[in-house]
Protein backbone atom coordinates (compact mmCIF):
# COMPACT_ATOMS: atom_id res chain seq x y z
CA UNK A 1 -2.75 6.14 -26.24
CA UNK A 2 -4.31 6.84 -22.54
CA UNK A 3 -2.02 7.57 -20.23
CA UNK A 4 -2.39 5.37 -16.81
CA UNK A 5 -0.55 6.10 -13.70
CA UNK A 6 -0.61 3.04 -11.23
CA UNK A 7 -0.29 3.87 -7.16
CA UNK A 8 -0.44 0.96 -5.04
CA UNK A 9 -0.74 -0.29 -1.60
CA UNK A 10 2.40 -2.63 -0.31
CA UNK A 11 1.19 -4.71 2.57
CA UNK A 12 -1.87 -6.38 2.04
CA UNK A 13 -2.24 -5.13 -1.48
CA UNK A 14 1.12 -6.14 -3.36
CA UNK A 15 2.21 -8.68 -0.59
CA UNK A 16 -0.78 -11.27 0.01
CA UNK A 17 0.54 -10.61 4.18
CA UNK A 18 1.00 -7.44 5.95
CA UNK A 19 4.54 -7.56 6.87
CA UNK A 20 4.60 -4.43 9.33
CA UNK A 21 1.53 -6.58 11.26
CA UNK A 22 3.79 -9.77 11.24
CA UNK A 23 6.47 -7.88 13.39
CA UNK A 24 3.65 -5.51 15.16
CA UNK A 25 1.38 -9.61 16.13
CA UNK A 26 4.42 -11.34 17.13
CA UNK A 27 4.24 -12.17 21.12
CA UNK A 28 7.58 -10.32 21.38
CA UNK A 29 5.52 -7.30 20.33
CA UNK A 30 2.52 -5.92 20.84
CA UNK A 31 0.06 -8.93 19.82
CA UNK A 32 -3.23 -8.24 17.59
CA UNK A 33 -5.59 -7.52 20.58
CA UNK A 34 -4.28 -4.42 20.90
CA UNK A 35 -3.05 -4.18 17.17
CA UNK A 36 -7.03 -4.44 16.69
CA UNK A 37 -8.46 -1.65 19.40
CA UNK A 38 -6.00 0.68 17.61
CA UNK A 39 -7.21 0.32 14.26
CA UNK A 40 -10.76 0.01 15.54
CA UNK A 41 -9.98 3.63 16.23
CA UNK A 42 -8.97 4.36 13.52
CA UNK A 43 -11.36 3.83 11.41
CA UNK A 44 -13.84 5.19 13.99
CA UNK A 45 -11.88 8.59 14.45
CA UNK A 46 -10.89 8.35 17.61
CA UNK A 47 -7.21 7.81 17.44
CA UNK A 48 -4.84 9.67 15.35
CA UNK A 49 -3.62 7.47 12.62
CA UNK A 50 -0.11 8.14 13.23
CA UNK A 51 -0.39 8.02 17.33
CA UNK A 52 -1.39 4.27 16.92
CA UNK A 53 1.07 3.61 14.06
CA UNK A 54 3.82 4.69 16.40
CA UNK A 55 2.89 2.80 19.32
CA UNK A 56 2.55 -0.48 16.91
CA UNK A 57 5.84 0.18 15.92
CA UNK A 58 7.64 1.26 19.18
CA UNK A 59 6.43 -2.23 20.36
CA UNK A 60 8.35 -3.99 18.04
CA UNK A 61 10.88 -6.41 20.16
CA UNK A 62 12.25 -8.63 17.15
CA UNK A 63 16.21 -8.23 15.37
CA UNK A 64 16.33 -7.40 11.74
CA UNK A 65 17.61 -11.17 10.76
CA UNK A 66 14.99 -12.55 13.14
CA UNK A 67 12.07 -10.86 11.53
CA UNK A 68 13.18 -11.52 8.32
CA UNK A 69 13.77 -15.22 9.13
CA UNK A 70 10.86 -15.88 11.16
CA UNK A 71 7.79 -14.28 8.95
CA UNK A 72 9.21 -11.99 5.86
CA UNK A 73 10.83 -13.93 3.75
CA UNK A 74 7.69 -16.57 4.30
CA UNK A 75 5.71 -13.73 2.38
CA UNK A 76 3.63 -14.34 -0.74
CA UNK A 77 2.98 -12.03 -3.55
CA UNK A 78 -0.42 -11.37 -5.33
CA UNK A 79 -0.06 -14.05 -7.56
CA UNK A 80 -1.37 -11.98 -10.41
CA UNK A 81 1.39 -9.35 -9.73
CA UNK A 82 4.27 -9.97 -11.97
CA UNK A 83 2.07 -10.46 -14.99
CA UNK A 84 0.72 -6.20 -14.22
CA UNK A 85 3.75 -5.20 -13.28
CA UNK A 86 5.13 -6.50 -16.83
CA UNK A 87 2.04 -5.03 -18.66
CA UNK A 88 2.27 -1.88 -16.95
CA UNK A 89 5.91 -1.24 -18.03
CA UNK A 90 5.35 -2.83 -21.91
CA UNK A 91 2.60 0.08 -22.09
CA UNK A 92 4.90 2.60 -20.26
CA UNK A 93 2.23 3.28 -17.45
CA UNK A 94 4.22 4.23 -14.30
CA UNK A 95 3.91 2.11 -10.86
CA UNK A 96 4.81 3.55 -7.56
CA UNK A 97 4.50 1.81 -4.26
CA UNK A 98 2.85 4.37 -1.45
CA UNK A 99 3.51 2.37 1.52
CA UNK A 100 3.01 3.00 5.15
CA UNK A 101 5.63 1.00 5.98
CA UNK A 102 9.63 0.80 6.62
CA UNK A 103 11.93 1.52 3.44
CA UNK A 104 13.92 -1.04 4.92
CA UNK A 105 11.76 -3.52 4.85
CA UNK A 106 9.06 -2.83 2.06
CA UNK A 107 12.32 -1.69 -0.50
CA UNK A 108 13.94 -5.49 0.97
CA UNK A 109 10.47 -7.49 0.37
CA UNK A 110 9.92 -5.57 -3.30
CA UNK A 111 13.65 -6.56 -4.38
CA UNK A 112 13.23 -10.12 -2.91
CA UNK A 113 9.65 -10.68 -4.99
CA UNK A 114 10.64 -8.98 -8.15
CA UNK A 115 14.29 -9.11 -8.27
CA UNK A 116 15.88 -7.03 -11.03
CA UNK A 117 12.55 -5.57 -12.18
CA UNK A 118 12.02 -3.85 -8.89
CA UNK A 119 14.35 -0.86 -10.63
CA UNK A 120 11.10 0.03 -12.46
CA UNK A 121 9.16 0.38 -9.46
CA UNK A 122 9.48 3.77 -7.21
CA UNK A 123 8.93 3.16 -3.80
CA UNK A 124 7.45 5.88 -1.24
CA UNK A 125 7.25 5.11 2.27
CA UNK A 126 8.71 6.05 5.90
CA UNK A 127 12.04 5.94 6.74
CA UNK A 128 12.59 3.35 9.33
CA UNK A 129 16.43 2.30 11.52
CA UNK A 130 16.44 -0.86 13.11
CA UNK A 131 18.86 -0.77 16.15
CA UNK A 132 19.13 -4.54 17.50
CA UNK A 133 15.58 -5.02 18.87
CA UNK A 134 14.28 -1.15 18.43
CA UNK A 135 12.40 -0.04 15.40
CA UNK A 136 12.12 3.53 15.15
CA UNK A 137 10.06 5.20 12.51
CA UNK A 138 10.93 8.22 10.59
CA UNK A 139 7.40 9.66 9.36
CA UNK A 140 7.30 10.89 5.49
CA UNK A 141 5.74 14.09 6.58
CA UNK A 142 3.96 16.23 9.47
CA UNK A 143 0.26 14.98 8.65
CA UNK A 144 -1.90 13.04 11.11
CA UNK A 145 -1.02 9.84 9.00
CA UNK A 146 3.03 10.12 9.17
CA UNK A 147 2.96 9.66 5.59
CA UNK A 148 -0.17 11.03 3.63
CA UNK A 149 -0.35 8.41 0.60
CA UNK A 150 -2.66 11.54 -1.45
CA UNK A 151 0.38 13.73 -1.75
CA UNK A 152 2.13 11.20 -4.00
CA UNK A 153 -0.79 11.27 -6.21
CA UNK A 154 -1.62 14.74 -5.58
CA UNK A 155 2.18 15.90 -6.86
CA UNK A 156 2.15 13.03 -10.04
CA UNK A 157 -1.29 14.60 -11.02
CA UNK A 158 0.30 18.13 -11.20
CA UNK A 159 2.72 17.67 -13.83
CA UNK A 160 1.07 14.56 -15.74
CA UNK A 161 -0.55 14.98 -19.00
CA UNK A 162 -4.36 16.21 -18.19
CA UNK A 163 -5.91 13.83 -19.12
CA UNK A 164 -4.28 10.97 -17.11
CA UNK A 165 -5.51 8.47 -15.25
CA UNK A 166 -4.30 7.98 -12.01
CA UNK A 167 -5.15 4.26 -10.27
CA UNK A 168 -4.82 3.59 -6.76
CA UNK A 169 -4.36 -0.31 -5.42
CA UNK A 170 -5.49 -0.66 -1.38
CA UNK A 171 -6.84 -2.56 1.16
CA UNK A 172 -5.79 -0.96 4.68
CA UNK A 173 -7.12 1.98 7.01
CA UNK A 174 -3.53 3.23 5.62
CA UNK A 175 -5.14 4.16 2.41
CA UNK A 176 -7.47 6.35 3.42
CA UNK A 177 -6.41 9.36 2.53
CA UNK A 178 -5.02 8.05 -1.07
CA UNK A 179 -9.28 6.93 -1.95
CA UNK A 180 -10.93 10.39 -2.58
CA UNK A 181 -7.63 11.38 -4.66
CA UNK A 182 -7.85 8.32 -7.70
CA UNK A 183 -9.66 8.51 -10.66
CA UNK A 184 -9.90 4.48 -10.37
CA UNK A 185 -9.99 3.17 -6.64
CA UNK A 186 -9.69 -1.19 -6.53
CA UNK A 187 -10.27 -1.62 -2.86
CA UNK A 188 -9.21 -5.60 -1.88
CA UNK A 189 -12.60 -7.62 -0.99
CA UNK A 190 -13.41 -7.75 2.49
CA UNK A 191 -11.06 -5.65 3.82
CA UNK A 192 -11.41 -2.30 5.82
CA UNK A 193 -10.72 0.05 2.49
CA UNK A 194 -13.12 -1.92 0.74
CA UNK A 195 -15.87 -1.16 4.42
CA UNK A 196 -14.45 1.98 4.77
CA UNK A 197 -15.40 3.13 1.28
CA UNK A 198 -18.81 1.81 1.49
CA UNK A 199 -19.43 3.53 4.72
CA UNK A 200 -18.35 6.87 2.97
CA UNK A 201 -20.20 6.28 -0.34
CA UNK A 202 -16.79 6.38 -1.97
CA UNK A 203 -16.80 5.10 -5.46
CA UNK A 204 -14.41 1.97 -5.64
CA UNK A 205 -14.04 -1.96 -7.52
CA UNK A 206 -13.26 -4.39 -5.08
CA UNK A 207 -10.54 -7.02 -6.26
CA UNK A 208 -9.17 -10.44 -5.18
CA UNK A 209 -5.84 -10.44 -7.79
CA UNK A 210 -4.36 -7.92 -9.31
CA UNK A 211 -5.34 -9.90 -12.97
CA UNK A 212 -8.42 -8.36 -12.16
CA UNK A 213 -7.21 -5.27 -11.90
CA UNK A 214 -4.75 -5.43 -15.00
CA UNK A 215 -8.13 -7.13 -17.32
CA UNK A 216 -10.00 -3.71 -16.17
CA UNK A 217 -7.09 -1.21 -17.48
CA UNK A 218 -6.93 -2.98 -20.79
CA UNK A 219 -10.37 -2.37 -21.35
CA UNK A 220 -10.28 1.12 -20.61
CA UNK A 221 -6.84 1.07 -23.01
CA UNK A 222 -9.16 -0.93 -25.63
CA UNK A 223 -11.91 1.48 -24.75
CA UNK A 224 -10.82 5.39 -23.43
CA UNK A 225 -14.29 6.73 -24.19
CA UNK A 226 -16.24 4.16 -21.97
CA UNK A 227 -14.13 4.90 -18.79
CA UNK A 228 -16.86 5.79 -16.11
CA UNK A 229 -16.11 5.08 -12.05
């Protein structure tokens, strides 16, 4: 039996909405003008990942309850996303969440979609306190992205069977560094992963629902021999 290990993206991957871009667009905060310039350099090299991350953040004016109220819990899921996340466990392949995110709120939003078969998932992402209308963001690590998503796959592929394959789910700039590190990269159509990846000759499959995604890993389950990215 192959062994798959599953790494995925939360917000805009998992969740249909980027929930750390709700709070980071609202007019209380920062607004997408300037949302935009920063990931604009981003992807152009000119601003440090986790520089613009922690201005987004630090601009956040918004109370836990009214965030929640006003655009979380108005979040969709991929709609193809409980179906994988039930095939993934019936053939014991692992999923972990690599978000750039809050715990707070991604840990919140994961429970909220999947109820009690969020215990399955692990979930690996910053550290986050809310203090009335201050969001303060504790980074994962000391990289230039606050939280570099390879490491998680880096440290599963160094004490998973050797011939594992290791999936990663993404659709951000946040992803990034998680792309050169999977063995299978589904980059969400028309988003800056998926532009980002083409611009670096990065080998990837684009996807618009994770039953895409799920349909391709049981043909490489039906098939081990044929796997080629």
């Amino acid at each position: 039996m192959v062994h798959i290990e599953v790494f995925s993206d939360f917000d805009g991957t998992l969740c249909l909405h980027d929930t750390g871009l709700l709070l980071i667009d609202d007019e209380r905060s920062m607004g997408p003008v300037r949302r935009r310039e920063l990931e604009h350099g981003i992807l152009d090299g000119t601003i440090c990942y986790r520089d613009a991350i922690q201005e987004m953040w630090d601009s956040v004016r918004l109370t836990e309850e009214e965030a929640w109220n006003e655009h979380l819990q108005h979040c969709e899921l991929d709609p193809g996303v409980e179906a994988f996340t039930d095939y993934c466990r019936e053939n014991k392949f692992p999923i972990t969440v690599v978000s750039s995110g809050l715990v707070p709120v991604v840990g919140r939003m994961i429970s909220h979609f999947l109820g009690d078969k969020a215990k399955d998932i692990q979930l690996v992402a910053n550290g986050g306190i809310i203090e009335d209308r201050s969001w303060h963001i504790q980074w994962r690590d000391d990289s230039d992205y606050g939280h570099d998503k390879s490491k998680a796959l880096l440290d599963a592929r160094a004490v998973a069977p050797k011939d594992s394959i290791f999936v990663f789910c993404g659709d951000g700039v946040s992803d990034i560094s998680a792309a050169r590190h999977a063995d299978i990269l589904f980059a969400r159509k028309d988003c800056d992963l998926e532009f980002y990846c083409v611009r670096e000759h990065i080998p990837f499959i684009p996807f618009t629902s994770f039953t895409e995604i799920q349909a391709t890993l049981q043909k490489i389950v039906d098939s081990p021999g044929d796997y080629v990215m």
